[in-house]
Protein backbone atom coordinates (compact mmCIF):
# COMPACT_ATOMS: atom_id res chain seq x y z
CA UNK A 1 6.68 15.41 18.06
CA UNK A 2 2.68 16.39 18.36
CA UNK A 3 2.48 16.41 14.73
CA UNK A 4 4.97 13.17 13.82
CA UNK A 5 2.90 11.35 16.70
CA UNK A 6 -0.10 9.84 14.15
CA UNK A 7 2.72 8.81 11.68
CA UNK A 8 4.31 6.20 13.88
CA UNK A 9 1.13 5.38 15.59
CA UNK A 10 0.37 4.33 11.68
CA UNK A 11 3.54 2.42 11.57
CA UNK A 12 2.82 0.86 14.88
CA UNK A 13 -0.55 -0.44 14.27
CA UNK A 14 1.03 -1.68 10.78
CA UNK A 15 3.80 -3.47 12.03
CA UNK A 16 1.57 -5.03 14.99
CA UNK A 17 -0.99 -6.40 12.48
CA UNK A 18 1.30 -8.24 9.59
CA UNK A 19 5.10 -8.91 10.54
CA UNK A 20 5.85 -9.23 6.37
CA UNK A 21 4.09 -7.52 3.65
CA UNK A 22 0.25 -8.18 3.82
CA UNK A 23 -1.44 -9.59 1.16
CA UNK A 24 -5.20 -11.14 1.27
CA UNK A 25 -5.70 -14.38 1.38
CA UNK A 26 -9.38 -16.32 0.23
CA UNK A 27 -11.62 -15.33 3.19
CA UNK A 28 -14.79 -16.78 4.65
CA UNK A 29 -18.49 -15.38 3.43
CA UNK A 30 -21.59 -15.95 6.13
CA UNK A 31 -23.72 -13.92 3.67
CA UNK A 32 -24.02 -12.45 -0.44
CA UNK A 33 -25.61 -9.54 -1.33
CA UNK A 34 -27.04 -9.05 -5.13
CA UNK A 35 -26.45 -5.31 -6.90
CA UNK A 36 -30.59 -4.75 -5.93
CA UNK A 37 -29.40 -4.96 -2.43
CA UNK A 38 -26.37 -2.66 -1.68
CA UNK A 39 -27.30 0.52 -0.92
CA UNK A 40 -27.62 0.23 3.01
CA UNK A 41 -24.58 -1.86 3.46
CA UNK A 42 -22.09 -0.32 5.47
CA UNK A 43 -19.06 -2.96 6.98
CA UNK A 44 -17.55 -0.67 10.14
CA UNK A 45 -13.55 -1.20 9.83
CA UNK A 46 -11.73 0.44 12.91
CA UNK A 47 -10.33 -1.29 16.21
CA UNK A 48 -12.69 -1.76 19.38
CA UNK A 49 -13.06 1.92 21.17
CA UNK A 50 -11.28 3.53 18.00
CA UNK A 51 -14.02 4.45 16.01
CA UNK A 52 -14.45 3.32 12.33
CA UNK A 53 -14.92 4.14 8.93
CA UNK A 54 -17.49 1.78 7.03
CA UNK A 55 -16.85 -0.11 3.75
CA UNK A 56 -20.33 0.10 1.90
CA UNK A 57 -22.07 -2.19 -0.72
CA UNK A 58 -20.36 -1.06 -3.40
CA UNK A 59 -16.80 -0.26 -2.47
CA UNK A 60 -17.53 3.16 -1.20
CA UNK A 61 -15.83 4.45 1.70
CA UNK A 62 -19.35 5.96 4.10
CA UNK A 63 -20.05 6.67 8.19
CA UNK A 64 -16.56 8.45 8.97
CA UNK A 65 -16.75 8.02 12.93
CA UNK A 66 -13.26 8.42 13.95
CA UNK A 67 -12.91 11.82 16.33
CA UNK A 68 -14.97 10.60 19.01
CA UNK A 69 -18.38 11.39 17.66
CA UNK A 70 -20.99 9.15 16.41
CA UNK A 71 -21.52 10.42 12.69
CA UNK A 72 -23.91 8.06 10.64
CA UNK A 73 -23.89 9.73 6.86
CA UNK A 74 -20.92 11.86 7.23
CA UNK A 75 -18.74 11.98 4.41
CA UNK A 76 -16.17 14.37 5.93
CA UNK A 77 -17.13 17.41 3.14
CA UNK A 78 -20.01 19.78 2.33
CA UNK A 79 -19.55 18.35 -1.35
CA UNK A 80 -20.36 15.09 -2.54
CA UNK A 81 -18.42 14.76 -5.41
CA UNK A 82 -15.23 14.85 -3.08
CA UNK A 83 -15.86 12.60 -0.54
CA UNK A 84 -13.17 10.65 -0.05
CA UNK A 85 -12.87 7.81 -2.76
CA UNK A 86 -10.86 5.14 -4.63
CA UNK A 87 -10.17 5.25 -7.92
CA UNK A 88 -8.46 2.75 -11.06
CA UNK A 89 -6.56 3.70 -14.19
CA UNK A 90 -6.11 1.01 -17.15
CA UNK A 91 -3.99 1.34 -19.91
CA UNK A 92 -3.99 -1.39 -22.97
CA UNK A 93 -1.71 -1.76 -25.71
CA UNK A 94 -2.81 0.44 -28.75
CA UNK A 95 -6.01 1.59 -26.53
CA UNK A 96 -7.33 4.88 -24.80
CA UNK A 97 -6.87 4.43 -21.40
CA UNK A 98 -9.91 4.32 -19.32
CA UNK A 99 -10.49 5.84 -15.44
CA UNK A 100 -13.22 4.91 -13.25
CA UNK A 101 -14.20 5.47 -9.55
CA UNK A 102 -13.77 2.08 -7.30
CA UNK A 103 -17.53 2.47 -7.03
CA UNK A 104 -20.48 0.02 -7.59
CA UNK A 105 -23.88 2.02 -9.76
CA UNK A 106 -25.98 4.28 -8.50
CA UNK A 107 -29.51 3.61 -7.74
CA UNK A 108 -32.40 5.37 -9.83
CA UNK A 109 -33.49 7.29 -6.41
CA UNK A 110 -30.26 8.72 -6.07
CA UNK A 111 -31.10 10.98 -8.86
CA UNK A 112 -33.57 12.22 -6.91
CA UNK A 113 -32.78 15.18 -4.35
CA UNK A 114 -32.86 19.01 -3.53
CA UNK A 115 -29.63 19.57 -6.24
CA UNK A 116 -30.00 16.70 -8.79
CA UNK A 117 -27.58 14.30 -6.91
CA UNK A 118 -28.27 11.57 -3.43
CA UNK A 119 -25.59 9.62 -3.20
CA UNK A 120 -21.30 10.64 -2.84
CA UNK A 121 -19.05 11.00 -5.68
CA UNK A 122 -21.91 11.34 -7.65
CA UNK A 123 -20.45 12.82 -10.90
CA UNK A 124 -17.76 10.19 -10.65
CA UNK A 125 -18.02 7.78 -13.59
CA UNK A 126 -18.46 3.92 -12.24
CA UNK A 127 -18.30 0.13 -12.72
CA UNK A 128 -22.15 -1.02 -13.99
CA UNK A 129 -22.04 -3.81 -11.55
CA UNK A 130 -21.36 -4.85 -8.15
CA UNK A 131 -21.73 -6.74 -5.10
CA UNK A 132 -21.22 -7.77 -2.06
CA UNK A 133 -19.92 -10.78 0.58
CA UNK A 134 -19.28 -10.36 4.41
CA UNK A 135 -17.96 -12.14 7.18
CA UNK A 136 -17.12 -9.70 9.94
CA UNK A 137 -14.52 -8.62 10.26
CA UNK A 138 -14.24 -9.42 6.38
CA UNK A 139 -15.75 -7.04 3.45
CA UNK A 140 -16.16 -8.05 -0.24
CA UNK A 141 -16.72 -5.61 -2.50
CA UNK A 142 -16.76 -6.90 -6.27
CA UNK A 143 -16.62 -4.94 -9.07
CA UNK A 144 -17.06 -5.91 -12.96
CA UNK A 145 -17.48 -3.55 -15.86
CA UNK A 146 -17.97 -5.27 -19.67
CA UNK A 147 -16.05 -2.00 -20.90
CA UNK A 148 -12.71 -2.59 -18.46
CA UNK A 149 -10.41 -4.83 -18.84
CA UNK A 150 -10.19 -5.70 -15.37
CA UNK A 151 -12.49 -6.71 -12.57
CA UNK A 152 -12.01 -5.44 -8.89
CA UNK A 153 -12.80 -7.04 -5.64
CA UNK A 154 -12.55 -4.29 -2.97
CA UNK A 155 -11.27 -5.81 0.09
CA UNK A 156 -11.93 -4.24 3.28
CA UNK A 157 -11.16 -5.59 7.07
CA UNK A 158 -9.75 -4.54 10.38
CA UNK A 159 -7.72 -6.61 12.86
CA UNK A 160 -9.39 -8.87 14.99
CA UNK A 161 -8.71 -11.34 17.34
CA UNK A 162 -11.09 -12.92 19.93
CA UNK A 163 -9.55 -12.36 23.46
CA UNK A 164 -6.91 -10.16 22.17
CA UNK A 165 -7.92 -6.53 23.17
CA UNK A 166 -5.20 -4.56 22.67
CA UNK A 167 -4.35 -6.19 19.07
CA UNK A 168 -7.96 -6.10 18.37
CA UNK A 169 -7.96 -2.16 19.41
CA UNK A 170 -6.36 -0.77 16.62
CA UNK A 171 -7.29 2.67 14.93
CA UNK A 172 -6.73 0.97 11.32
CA UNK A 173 -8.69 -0.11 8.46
CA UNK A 174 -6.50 -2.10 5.94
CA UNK A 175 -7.85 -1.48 1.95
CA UNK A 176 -6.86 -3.82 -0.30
CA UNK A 177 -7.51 -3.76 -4.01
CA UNK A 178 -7.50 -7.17 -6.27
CA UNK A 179 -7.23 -6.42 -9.86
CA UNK A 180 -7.80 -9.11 -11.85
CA UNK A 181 -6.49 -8.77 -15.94
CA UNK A 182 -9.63 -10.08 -18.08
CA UNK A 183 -7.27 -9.96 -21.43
CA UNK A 184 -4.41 -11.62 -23.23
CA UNK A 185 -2.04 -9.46 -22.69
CA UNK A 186 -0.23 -7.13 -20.08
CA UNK A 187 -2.53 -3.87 -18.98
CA UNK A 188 -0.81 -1.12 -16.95
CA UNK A 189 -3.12 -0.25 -13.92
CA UNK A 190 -2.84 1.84 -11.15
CA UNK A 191 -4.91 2.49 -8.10
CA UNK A 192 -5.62 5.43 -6.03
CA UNK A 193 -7.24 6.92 -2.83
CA UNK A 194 -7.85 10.47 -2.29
CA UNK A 195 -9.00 11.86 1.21
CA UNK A 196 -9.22 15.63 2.28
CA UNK A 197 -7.85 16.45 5.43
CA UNK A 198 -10.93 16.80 7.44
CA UNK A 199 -9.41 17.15 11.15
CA UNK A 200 -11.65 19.33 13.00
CA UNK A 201 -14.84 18.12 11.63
CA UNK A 202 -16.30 15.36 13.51
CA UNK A 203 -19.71 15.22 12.02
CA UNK A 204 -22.26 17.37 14.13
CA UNK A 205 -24.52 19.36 12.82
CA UNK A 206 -22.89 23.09 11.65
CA UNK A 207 -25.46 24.88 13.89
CA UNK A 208 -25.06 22.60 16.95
CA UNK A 209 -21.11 22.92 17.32
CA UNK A 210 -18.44 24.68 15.03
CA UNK A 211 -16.89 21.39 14.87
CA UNK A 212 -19.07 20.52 12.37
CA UNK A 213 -18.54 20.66 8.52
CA UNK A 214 -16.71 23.81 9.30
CA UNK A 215 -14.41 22.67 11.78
CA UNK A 216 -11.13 22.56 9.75
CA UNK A 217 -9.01 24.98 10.01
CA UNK A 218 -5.28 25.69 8.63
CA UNK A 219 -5.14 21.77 8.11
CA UNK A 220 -2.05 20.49 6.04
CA UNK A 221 -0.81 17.18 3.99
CA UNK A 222 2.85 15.69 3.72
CA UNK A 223 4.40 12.85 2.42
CA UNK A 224 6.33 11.17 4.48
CA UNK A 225 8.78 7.92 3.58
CA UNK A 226 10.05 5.43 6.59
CA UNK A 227 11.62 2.06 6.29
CA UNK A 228 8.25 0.04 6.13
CA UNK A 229 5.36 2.28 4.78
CA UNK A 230 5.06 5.61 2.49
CA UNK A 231 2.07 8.11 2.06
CA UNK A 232 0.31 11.12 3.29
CA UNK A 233 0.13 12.41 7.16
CA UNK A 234 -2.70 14.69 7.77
CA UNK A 235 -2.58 17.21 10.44
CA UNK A 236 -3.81 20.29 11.12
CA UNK A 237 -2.49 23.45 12.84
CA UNK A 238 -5.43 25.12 13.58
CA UNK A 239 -7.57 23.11 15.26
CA UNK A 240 -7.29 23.27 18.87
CA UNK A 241 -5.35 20.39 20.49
CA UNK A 242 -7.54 19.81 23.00
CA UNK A 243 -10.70 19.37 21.17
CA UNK A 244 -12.29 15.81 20.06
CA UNK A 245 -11.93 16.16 16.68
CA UNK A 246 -8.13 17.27 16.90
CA UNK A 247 -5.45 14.17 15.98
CA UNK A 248 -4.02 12.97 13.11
CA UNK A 249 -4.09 10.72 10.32
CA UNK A 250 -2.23 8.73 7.62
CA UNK A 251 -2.93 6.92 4.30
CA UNK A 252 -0.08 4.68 3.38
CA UNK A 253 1.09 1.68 1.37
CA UNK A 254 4.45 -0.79 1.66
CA UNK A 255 4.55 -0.41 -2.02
CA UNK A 256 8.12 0.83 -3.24
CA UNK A 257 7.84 0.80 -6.57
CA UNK A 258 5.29 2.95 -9.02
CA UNK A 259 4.10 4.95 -5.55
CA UNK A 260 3.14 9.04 -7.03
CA UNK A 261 1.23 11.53 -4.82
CA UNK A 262 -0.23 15.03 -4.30
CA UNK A 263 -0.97 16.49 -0.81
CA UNK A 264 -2.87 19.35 -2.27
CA UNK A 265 -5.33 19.92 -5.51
CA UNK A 266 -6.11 23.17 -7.81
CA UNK A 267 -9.16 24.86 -6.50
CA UNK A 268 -12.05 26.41 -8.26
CA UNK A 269 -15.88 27.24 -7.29
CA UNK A 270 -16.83 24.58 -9.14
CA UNK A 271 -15.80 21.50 -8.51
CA UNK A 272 -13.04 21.97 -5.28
CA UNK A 273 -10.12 20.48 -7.02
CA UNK A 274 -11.86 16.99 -8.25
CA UNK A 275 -10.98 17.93 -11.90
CA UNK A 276 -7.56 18.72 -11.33
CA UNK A 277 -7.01 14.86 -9.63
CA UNK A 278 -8.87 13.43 -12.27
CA UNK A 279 -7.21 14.78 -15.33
CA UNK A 280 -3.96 14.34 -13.64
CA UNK A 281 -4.28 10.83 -12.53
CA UNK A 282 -6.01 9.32 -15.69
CA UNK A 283 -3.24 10.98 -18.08
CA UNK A 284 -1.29 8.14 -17.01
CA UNK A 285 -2.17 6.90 -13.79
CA UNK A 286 0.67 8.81 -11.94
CA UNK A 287 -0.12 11.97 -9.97
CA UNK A 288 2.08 15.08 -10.35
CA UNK A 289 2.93 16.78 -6.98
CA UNK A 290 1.66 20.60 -7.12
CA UNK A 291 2.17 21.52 -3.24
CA UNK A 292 3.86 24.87 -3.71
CA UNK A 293 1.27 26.20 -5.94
CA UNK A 294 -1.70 24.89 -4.05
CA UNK A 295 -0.72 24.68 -0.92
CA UNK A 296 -2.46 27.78 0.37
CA UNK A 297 -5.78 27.80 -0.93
CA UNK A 298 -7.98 25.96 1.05
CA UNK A 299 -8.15 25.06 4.89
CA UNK A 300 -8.94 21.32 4.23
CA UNK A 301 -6.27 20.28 0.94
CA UNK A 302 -7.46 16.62 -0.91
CA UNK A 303 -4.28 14.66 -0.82
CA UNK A 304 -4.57 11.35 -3.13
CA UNK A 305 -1.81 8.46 -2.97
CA UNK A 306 -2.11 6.23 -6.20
CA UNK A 307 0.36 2.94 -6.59
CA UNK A 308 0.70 1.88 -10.46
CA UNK A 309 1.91 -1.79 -11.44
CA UNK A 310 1.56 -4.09 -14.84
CA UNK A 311 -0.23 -7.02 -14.53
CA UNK A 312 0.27 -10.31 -16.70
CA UNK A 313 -2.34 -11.85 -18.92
CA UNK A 314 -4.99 -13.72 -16.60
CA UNK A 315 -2.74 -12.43 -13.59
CA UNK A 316 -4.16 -10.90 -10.49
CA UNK A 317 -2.56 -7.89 -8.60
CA UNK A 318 -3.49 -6.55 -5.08
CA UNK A 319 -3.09 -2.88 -4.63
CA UNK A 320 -3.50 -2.58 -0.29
CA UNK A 321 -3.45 0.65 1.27
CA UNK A 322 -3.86 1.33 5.43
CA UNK A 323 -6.06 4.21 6.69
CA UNK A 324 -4.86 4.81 10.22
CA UNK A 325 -6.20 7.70 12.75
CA UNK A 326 -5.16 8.88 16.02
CA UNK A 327 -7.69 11.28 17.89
CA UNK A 328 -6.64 11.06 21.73
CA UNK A 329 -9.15 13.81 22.99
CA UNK A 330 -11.93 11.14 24.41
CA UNK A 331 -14.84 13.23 26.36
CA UNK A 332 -18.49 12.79 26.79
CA UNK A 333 -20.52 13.09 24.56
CA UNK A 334 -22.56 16.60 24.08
CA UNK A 335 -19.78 18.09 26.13
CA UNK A 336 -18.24 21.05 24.36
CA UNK A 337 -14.41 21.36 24.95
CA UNK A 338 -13.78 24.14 22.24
């Protein structure tokens, strides 16, 4: 029941925030911000006392704070190129198909740093432009490309209700994904997030507390299918229950149709399983399930979660995924309960 616990905690916070299938609707914008003005931008999504995870400038996913720890900057893994990320497949008639990371450019000093790279996912090819509208709780992330045949608005918000605590207070932060076809004709797309499982690693420093980049330990990924939602539950059995950083978490969708996953990548020095996703999801936008061969190799498995549809000429699409976390352990802060 320990393990199944984050699952319908998910489920719960789903089911308490949209009573049919959620889709966005237009939403307010206080303020716009231009692609010279996105790098700091970081939107926190994640119920009051929860913790969040941030929605940045240009749709990346930045500031994981959810095991009880403040954690400005962390990206959850000692390798940029696989912090956790969104990315889109297209596929026109009687064309290549093209991939690209649900990511806005990179800045010229982002090139410069100890290793060649300053920024996440920085090998990750990405739209040329971007920007940016916010309301709080509301993020806008848009995304345009003259090589794609689709533009992207990254949608990012959590549930919030003035003088509503407890439906205000929940651990989720609901993704959507509008795809909008450019062309004259159909384009097959699909739509993907990939997270590793990171329980155990909460963000400090490596040499201040081994729950620190280091923290995971014997972590695991399944997919899991209930009446409402489908995707991967990440748990670990290693870390110790009653630390901060131990809980669970879950990346779903209500999609039905065109849903494909892996709860585990091949590994390699080089680039941790990132180039066995990518090849596998921009083949043809659906992933291939590899668990029993992979399954053992690292402490911390990337699971990804993509959901493929066709979209009409002109048509628009949204592809919504919920991030929900459950990390019960609540103590003070610079207290170490290892």
């Amino acid at each position: 029941m320990i393990h199944r616990s984050g699952w319908f905690l998910g489920a719960l916070s789903l089911a308490c925030a949209c009573s049919a299938q959620w889709k966005p609707q237009p939403w307010p914008v206080l303020k716009h911000y231009d692609a010279a003005h996105l790098q700091e931008i970081a939107l926190p999504l994640g119920g009051i006392g929860t913790g969040t995870v941030s929605l940045g400038g240009r749709g990346e996913l930045r500031d994981w704070e959810v095991m009880n720890y403040p954690a400005k900057r962390f990206n959850t893994t000692q390798f940029p190129n696989d912090a956790p990320f969104f990315a889109i497949y297209t596929k026109e008639k009687d064309k290549p198909s093209q991939t690209l990371g649900l990511l806005g450019p990179i800045y010229d000093n982002e090139y410069l740093s100890a290793n060649g790279r300053g920024c996440d996912n920085h090998g990750i090819p990405r739209f040329k432009n971007a920007s940016f509208d916010a309301a709080y709780p509301f993020g806008q992330a848009h995304l345009d490309d003259p090589e794609m045949p689709v533009s992207v608005t990254v949608k990012g918000f959590n549930p919030f209700i003035p003088g509503d605590t407890d439906n205000s207070s929940l651990p989720i932060a609901v993704l959507s994904y509008e795809v909008k076809n450019l062309t004259d004709h159909p384009v097959e797309v699909a739509v993907c997030g990939s997270i590793r499982n990171f329980v155990g690693c909460d963000g400090n420093p490596p040499t201040l507390d081994w729950r620190g980049p280091e923290g995971a330990s014997t972590n695991r990924n399944e997919y899991k299918v209930s009446d409402r939602l489908r995707g991967i539950y990440f748990y670990s059995d290693g870390v110790p229950k009653t630390d901060a950083a131990w809980g669970t978490m879950a990346l779903t969708t209500e999609e039905k149709e065109g849903v494909s996953f892996r709860t585990a990548a091949d590994v390699n020095k080089w680039n941790k399983g990132l180039l066995s996703f990518w090849d596998d999801f921009s083949a043809d936008g659906v992933l291939v399930e590899k668990y029993d061969q992979f399954k053992q190799k690292e402490k911390d498995p990337m699971a990804s979660l993509a959901v493929k549809k066709s979209i009409a000429p002109h048509a628009t699409e949204s592809f919504t995924f919920f991030l929900t976390w459950n990390f019960p352990n609540r103590y003070a802060w610079g207290m170490n309960f290892a």
